[in-house]
N, C-alpha and C. Protein backbone atom coordinates (compact mmCIF):
# COMPACT_ATOMS: atom_id res chain seq x y z
N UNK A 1 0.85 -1.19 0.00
CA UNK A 1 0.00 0.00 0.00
C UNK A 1 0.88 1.24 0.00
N UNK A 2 0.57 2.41 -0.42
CA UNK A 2 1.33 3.41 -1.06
C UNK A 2 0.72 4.44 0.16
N UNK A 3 1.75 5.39 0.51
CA UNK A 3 1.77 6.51 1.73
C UNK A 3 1.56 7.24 0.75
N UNK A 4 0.51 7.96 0.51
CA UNK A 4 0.49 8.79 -0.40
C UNK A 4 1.19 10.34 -0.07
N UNK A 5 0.72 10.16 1.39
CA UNK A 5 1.63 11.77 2.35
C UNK A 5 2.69 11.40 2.11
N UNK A 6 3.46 10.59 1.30
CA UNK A 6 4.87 10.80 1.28
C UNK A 6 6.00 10.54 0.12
N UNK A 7 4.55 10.87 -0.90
CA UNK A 7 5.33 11.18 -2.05
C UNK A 7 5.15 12.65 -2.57
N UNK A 8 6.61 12.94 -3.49
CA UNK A 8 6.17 14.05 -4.11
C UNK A 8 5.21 14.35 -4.88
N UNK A 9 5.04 15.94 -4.86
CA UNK A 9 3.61 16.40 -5.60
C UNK A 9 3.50 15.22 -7.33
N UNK A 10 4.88 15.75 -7.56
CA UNK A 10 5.01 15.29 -8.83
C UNK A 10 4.43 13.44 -8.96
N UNK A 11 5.23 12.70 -8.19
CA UNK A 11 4.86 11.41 -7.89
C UNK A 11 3.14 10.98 -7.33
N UNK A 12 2.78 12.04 -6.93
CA UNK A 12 1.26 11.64 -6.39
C UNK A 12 0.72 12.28 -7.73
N UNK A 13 0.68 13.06 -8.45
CA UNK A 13 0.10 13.33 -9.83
C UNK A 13 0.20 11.94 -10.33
N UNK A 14 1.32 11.35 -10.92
CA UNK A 14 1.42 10.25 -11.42
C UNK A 14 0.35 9.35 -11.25
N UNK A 15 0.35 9.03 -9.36
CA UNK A 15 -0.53 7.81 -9.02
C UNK A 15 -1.86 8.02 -8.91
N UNK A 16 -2.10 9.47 -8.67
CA UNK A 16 -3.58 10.09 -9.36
C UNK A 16 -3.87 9.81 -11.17
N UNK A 17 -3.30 9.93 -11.94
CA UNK A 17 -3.47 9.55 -13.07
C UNK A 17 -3.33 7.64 -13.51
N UNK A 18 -2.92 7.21 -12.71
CA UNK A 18 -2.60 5.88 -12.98
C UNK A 18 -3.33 5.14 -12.00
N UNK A 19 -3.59 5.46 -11.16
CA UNK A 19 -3.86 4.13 -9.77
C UNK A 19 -5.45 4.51 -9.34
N UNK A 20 -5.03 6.09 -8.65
CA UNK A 20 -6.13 6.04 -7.28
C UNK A 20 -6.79 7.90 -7.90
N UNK A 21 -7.43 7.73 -8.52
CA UNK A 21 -8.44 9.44 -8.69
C UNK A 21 -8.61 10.06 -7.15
N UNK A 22 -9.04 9.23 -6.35
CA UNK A 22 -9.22 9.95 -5.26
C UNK A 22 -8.01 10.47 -4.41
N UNK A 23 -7.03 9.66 -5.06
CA UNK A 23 -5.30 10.77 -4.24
C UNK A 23 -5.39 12.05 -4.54
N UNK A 24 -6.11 12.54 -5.18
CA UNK A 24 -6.14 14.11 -5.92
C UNK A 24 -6.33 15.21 -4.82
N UNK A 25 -7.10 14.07 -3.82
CA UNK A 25 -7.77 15.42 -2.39
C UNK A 25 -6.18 15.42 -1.47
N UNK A 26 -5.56 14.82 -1.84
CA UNK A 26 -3.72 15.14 -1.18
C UNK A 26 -3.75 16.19 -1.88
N UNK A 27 -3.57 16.32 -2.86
CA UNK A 27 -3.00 17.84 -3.65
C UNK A 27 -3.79 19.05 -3.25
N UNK A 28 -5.14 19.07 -3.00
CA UNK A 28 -5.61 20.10 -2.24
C UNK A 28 -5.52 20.14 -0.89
N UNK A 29 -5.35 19.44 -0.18
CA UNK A 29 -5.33 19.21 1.15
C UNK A 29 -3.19 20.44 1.16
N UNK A 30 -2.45 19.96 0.01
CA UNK A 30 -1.29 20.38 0.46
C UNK A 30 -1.37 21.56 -0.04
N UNK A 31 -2.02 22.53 -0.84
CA UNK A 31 -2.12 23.82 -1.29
C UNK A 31 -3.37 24.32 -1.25
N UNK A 32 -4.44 24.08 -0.84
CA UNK A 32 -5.41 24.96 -0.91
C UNK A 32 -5.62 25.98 -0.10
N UNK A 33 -4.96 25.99 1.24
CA UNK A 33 -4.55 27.10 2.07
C UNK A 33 -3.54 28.30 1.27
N UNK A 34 -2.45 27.38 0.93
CA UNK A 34 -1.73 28.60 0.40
C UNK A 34 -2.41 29.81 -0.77
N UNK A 35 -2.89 28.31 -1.79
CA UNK A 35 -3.24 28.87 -3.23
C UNK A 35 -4.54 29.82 -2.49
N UNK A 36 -5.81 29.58 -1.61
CA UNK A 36 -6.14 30.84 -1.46
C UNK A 36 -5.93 32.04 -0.88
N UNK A 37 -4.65 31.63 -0.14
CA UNK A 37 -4.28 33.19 0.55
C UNK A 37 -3.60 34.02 -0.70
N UNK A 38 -2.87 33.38 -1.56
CA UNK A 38 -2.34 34.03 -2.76
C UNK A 38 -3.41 34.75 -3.46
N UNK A 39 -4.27 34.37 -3.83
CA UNK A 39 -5.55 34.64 -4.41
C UNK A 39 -6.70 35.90 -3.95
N UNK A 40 -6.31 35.65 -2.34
CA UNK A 40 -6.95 36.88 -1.53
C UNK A 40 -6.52 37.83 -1.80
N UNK A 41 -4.51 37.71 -1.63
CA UNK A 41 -4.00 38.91 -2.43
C UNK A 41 -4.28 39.55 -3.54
N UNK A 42 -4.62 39.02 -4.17
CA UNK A 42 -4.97 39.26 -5.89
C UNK A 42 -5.81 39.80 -5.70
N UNK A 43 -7.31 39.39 -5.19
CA UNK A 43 -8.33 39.48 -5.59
C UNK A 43 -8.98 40.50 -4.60
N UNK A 44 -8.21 40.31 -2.99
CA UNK A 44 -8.93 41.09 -2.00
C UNK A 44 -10.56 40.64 -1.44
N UNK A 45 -10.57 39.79 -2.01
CA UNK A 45 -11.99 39.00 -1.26
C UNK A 45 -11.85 37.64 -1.14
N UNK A 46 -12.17 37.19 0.07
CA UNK A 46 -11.56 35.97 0.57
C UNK A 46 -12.67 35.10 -0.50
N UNK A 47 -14.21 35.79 -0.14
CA UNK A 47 -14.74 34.69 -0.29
C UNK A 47 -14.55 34.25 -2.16
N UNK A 48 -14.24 35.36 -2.77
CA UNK A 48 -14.11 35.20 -4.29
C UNK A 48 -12.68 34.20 -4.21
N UNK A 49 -11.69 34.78 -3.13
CA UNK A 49 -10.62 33.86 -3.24
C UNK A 49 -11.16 32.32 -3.28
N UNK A 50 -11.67 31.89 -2.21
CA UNK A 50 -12.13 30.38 -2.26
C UNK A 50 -12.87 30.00 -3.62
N UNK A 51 -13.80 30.81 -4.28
CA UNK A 51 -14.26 30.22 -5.14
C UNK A 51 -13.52 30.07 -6.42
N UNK A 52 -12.36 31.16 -6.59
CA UNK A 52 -11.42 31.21 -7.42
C UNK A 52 -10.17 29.59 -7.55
N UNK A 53 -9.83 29.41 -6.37
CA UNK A 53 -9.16 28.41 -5.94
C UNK A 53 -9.98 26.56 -6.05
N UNK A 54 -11.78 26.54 -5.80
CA UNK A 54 -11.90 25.59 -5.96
C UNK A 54 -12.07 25.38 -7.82
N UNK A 55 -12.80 26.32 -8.16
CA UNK A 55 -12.92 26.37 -10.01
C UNK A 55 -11.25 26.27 -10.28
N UNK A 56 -10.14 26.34 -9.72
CA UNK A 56 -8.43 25.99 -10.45
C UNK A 56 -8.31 24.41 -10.07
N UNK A 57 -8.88 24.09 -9.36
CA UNK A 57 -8.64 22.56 -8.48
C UNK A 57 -9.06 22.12 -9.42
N UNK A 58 -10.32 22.38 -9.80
CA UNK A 58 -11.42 21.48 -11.06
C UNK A 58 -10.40 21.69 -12.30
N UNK A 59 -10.35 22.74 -12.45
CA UNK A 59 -9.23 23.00 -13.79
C UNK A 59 -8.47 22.14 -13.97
N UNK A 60 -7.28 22.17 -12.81
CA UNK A 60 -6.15 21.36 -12.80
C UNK A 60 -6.79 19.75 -12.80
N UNK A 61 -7.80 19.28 -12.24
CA UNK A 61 -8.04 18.06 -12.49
C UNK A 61 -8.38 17.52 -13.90
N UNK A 62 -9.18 18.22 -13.97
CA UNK A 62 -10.18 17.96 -15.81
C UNK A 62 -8.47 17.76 -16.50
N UNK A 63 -6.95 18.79 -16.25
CA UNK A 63 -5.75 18.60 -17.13
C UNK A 63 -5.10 17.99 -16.39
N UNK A 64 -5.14 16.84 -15.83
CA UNK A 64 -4.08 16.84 -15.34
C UNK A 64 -3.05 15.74 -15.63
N UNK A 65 -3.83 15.42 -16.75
CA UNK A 65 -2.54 14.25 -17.71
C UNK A 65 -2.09 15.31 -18.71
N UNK A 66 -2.30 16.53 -18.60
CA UNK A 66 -1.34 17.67 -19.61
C UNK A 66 -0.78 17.92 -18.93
N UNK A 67 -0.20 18.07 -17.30
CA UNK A 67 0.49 18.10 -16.46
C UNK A 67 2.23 17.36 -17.12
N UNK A 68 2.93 18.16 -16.82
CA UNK A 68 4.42 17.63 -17.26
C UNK A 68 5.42 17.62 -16.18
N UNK A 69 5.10 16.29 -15.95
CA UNK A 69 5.80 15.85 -14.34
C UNK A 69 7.00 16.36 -13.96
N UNK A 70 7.96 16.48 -15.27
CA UNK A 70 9.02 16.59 -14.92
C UNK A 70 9.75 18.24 -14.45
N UNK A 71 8.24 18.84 -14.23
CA UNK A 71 8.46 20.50 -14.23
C UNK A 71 7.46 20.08 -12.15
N UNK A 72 7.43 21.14 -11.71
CA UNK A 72 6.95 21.43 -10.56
C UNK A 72 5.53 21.59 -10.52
N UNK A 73 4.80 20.51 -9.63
CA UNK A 73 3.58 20.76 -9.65
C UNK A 73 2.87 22.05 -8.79
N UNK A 74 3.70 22.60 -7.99
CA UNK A 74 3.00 24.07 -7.07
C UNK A 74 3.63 25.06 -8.19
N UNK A 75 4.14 25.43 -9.34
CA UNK A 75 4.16 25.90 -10.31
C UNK A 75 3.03 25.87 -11.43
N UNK A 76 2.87 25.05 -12.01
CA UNK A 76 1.27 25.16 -12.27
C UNK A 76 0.31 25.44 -11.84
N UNK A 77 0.04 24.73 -10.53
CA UNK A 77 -1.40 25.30 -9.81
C UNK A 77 -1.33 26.46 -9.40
N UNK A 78 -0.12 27.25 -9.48
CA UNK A 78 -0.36 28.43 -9.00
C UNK A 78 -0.59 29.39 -10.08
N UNK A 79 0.20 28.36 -11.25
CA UNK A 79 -0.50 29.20 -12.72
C UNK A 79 -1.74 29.60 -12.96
N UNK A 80 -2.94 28.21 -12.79
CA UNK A 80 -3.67 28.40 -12.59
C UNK A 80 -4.97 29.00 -12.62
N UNK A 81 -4.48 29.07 -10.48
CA UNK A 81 -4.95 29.92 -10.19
C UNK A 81 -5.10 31.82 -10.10
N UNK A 82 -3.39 31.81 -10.56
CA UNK A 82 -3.33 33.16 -11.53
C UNK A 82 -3.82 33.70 -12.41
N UNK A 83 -4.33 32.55 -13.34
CA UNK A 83 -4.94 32.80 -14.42
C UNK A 83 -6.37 33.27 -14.56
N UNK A 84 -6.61 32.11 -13.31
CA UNK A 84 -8.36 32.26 -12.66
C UNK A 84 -8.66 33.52 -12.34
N UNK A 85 -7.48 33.85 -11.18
CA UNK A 85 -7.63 35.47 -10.52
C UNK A 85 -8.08 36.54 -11.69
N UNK A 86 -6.87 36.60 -12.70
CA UNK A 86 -6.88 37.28 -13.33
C UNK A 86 -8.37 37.52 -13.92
N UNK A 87 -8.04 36.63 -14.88
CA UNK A 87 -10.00 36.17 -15.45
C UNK A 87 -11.14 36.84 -14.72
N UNK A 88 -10.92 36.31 -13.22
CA UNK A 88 -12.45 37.30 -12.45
C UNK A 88 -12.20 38.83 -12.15
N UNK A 89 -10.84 38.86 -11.92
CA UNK A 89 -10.53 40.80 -12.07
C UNK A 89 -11.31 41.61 -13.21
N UNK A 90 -10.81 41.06 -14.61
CA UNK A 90 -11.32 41.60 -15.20
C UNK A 90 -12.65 41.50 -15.88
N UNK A 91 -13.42 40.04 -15.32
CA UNK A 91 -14.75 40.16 -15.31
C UNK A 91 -15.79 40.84 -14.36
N UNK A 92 -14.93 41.24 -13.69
CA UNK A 92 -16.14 41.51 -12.49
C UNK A 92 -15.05 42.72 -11.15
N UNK A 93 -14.35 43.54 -11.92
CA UNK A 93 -13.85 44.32 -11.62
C UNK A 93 -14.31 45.43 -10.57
N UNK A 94 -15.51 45.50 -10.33
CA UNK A 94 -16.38 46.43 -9.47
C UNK A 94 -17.14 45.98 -8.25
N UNK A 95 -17.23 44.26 -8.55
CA UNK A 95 -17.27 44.30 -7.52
C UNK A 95 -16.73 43.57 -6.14
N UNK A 96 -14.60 43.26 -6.58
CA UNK A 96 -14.12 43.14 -5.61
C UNK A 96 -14.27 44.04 -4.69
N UNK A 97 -14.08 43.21 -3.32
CA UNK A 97 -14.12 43.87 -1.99
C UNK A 97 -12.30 44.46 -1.48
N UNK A 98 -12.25 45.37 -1.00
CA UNK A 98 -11.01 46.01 -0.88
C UNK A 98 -10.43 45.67 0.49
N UNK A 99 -11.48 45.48 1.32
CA UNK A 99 -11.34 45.01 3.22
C UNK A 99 -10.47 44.35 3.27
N UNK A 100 -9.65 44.10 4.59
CA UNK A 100 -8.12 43.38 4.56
C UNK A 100 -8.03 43.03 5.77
N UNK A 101 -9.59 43.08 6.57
CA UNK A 101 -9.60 42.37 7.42
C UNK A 101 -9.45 41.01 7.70
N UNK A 102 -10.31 40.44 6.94
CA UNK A 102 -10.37 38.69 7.41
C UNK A 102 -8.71 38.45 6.95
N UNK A 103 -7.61 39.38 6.17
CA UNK A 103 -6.39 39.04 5.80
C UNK A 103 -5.40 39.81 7.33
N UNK A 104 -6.08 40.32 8.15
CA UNK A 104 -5.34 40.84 9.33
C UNK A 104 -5.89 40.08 10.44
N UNK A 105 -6.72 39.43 10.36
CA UNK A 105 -7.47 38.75 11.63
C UNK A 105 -6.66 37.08 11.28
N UNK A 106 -6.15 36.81 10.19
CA UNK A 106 -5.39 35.51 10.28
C UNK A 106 -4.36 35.93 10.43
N UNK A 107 -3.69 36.73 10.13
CA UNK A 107 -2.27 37.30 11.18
C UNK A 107 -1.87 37.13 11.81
N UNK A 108 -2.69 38.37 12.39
CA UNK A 108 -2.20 38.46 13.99
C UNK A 108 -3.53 37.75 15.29
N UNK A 109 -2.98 36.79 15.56
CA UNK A 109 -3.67 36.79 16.86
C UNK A 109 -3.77 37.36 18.29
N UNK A 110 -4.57 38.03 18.86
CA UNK A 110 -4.44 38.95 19.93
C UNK A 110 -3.84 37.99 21.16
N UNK A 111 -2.45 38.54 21.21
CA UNK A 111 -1.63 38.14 22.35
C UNK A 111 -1.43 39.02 23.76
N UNK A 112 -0.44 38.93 24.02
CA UNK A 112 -0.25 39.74 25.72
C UNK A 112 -0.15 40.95 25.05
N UNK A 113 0.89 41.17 24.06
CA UNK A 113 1.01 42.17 23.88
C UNK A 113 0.19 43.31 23.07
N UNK A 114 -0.89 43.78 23.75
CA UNK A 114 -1.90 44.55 22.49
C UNK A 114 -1.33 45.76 21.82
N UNK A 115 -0.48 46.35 22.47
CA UNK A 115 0.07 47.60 21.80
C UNK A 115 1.26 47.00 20.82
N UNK A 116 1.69 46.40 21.24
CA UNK A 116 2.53 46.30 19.96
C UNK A 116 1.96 45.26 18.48
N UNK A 117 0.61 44.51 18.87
CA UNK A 117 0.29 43.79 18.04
C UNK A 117 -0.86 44.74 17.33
N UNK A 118 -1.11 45.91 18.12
CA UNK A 118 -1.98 46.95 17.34
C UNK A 118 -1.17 47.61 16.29
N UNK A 119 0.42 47.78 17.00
CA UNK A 119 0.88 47.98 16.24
C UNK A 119 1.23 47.64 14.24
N UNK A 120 1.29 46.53 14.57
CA UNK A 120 1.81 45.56 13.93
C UNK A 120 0.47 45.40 12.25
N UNK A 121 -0.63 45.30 13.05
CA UNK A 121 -2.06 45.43 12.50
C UNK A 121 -1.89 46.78 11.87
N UNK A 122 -1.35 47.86 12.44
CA UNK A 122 -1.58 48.81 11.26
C UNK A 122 -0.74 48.97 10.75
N UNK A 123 0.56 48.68 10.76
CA UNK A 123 1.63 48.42 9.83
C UNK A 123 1.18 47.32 8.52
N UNK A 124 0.96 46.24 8.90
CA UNK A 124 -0.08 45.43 8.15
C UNK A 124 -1.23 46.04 7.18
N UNK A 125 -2.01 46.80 7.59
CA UNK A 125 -3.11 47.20 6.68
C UNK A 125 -2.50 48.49 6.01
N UNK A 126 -1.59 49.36 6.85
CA UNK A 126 -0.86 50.16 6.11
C UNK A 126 -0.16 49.88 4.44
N UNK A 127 0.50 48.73 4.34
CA UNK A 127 1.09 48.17 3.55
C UNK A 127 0.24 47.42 2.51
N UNK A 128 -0.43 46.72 3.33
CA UNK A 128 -1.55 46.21 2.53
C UNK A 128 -2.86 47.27 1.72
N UNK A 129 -2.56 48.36 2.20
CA UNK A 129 -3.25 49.41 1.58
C UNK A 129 -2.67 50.15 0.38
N UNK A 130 -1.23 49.98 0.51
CA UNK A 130 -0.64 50.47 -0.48
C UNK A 130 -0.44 49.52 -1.52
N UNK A 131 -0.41 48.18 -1.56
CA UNK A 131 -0.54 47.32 -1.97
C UNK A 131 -1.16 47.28 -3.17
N UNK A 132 -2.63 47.95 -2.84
CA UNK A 132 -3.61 47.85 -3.53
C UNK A 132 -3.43 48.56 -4.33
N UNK A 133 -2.42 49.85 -4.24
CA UNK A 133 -2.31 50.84 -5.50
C UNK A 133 -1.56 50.68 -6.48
N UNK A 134 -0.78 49.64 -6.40
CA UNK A 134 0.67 49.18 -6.75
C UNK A 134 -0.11 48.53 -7.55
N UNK A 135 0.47 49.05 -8.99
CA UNK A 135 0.22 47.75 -10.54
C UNK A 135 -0.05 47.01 -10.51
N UNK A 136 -0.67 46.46 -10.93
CA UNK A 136 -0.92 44.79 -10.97
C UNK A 136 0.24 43.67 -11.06
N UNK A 137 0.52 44.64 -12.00
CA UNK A 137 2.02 43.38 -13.06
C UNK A 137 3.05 43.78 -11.33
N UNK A 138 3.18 45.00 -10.88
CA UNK A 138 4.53 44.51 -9.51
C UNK A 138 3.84 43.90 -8.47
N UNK A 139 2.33 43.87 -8.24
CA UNK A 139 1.69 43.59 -7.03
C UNK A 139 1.71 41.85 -7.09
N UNK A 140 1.45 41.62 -8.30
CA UNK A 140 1.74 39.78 -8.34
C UNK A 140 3.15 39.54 -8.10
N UNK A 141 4.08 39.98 -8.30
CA UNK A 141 5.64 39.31 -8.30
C UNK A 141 5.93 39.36 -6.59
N UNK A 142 5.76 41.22 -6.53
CA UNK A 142 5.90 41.27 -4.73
C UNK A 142 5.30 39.68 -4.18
N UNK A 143 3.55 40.07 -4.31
CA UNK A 143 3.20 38.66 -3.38
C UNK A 143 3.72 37.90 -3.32
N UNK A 144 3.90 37.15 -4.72
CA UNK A 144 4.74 35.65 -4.53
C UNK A 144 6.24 35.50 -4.65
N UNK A 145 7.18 36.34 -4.03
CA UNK A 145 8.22 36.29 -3.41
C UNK A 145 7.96 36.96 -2.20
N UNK A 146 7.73 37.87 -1.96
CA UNK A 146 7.26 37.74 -0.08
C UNK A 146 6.56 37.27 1.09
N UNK A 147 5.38 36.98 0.24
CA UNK A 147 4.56 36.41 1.18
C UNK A 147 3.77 35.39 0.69
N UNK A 148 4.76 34.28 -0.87
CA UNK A 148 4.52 33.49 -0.87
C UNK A 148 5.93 32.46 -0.87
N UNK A 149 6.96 33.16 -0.99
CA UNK A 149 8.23 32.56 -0.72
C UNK A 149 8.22 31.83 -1.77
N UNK A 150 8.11 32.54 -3.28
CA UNK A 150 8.39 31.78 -4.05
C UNK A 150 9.94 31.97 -4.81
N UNK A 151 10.41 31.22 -5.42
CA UNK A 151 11.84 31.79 -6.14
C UNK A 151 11.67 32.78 -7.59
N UNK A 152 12.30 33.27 -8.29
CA UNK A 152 12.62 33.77 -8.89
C UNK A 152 11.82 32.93 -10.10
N UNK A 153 12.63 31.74 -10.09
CA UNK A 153 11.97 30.53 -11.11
C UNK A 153 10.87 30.20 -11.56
N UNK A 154 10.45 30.09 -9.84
CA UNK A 154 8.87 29.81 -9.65
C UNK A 154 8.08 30.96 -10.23
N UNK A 155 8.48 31.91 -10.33
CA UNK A 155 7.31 33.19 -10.35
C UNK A 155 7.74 33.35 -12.15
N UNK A 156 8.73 32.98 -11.99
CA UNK A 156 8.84 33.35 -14.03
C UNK A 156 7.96 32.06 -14.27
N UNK A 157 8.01 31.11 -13.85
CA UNK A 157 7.16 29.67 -14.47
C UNK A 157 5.24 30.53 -14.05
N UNK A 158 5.28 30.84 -13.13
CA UNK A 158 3.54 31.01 -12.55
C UNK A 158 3.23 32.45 -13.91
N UNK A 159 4.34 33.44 -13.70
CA UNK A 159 3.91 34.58 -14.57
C UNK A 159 4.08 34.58 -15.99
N UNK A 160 5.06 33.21 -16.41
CA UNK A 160 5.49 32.86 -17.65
C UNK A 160 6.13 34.00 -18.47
N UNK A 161 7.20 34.26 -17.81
CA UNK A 161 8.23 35.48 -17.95
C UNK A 161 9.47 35.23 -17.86
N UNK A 162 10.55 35.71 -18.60
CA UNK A 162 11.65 35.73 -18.03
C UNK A 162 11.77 35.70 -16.32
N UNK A 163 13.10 35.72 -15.68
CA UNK A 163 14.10 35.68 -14.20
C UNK A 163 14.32 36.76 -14.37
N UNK A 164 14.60 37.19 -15.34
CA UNK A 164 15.53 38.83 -15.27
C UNK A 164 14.18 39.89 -15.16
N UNK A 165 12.88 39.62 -15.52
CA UNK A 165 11.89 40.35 -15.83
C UNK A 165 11.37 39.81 -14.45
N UNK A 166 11.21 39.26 -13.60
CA UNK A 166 10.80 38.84 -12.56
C UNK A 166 11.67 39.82 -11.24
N UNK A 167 12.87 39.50 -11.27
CA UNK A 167 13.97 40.61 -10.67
C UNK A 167 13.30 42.18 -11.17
N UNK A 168 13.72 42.38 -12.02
CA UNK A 168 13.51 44.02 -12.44
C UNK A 168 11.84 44.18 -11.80
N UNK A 169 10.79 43.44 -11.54
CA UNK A 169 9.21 43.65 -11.62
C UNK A 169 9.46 44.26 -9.97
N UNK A 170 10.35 43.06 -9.37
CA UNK A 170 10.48 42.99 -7.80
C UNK A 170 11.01 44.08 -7.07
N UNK A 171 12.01 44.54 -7.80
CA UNK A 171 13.39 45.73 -7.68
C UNK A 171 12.21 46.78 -7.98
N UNK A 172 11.61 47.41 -8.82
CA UNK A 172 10.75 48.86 -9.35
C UNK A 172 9.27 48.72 -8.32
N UNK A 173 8.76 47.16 -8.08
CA UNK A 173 7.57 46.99 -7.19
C UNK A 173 8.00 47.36 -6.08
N UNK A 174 9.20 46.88 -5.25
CA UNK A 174 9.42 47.57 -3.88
C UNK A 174 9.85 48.94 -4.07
N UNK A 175 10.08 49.40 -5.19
CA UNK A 175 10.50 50.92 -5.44
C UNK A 175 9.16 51.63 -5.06
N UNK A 176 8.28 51.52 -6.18
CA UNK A 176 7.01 52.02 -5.94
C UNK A 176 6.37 52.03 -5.37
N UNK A 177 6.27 50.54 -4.34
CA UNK A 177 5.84 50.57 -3.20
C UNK A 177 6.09 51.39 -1.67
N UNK A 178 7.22 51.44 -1.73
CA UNK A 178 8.08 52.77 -0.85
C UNK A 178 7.62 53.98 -1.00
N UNK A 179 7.87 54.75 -2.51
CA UNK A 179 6.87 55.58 -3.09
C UNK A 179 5.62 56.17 -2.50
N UNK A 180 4.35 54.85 -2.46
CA UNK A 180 3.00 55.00 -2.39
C UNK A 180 2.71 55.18 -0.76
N UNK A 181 3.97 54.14 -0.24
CA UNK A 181 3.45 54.31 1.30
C UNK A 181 4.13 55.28 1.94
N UNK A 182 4.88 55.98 1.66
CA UNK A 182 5.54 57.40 1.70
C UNK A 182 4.85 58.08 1.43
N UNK A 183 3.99 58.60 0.52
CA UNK A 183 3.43 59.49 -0.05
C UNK A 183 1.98 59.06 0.74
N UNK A 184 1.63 58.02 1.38
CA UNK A 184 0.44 57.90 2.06
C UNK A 184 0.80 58.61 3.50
N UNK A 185 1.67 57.85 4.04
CA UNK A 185 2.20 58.49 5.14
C UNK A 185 2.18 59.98 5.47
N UNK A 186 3.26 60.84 4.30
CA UNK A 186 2.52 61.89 4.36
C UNK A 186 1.47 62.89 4.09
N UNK A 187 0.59 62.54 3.35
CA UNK A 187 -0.68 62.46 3.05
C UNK A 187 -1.18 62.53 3.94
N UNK A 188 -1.57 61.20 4.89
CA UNK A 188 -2.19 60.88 5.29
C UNK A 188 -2.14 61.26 7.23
């Protein structure tokens, strides 16, 4: 009998296509947290995030003997679900939600320390506010090298871009981002 928790993504694709259909709920079980917090980013609404993320699951299943093992399977699904994001941005552009709460209430949990975790919360929505003003094309690269810890690689494979165009997006996005929350700061 096969541990399925203990093969790679790549290797449990395989035995999902060959053996067992139902190994497939491993592959969401190991990214569906991530892939919708990525997605929240994008999209700014959790609940569009979830629905964005289960319609990529279905995606990726209906393909997933076009799947090419020998490349990274959290590289695709995050394609994806990039793709998905994208898709509902510009279908339905008016009426994402902008709130960044339910994305500050998984954060931070209220500990001993309230002043500094109040702190922390508006440093958080601070950023995350500027976030929102920031391009699209630097606001995807930021996310998924900061606060999705992806590589360089990974994000040229998810954005299907050059490394060097991934660097330069990252380098001018934290530029501009400095920029916006500077200019909010004093503004504001």
């Amino acid at each position: 009998m096969v541990d399925i928790k203990k093969l790679s993504d790549e290797e449990l694709v395989i035995f999902v296509i060959e053996k067992d259909k139902e190994a497939y709920g491993e592959l969401v079980i190991r990214y569906q947290e991530k892939l919708i917090r990525y997605a929240d980013y994008l999209l700014q609404d959790m609940h569009v995030a979830e629905d964005v993320v289960q319609d990529s699951f279905i995606k990726a299943y209906v393909n997933l003997k076009g799947f090419n093992v020998k490349k990274k399977f959290s590289s695709w699904i995050y394609r994806i679900v990039h793709n998905e994001a994208i898709n509902k941005i510009n279908k339905d552009k008016k009426k994402i939600s902008l709130d960044a709460n339910e994305w500050i209430k998984d954060i931070f949990d209220s500990g001993d320390n309230i002043e500094a975790d109040f702190e922390r919360t508006e440093t958080v929505r601070m950023v995350r506010s500027c976030l929102k003003k920031l391009p699209y094309k630097y606001r995807s690269s930021l996310t998924l090298y900061y606060l999705e810890d992806k590589t360089y690689e990974e994000i040229s494979d998810i954005l299907r871009m050059p490394t060097s165009t991934v660097g330069t997006r990252i380098k001018r996005g934290k530029e501009k981002l400095a920029e916006i929350c500077k200019g909010g700061v004093e503004n504001g």
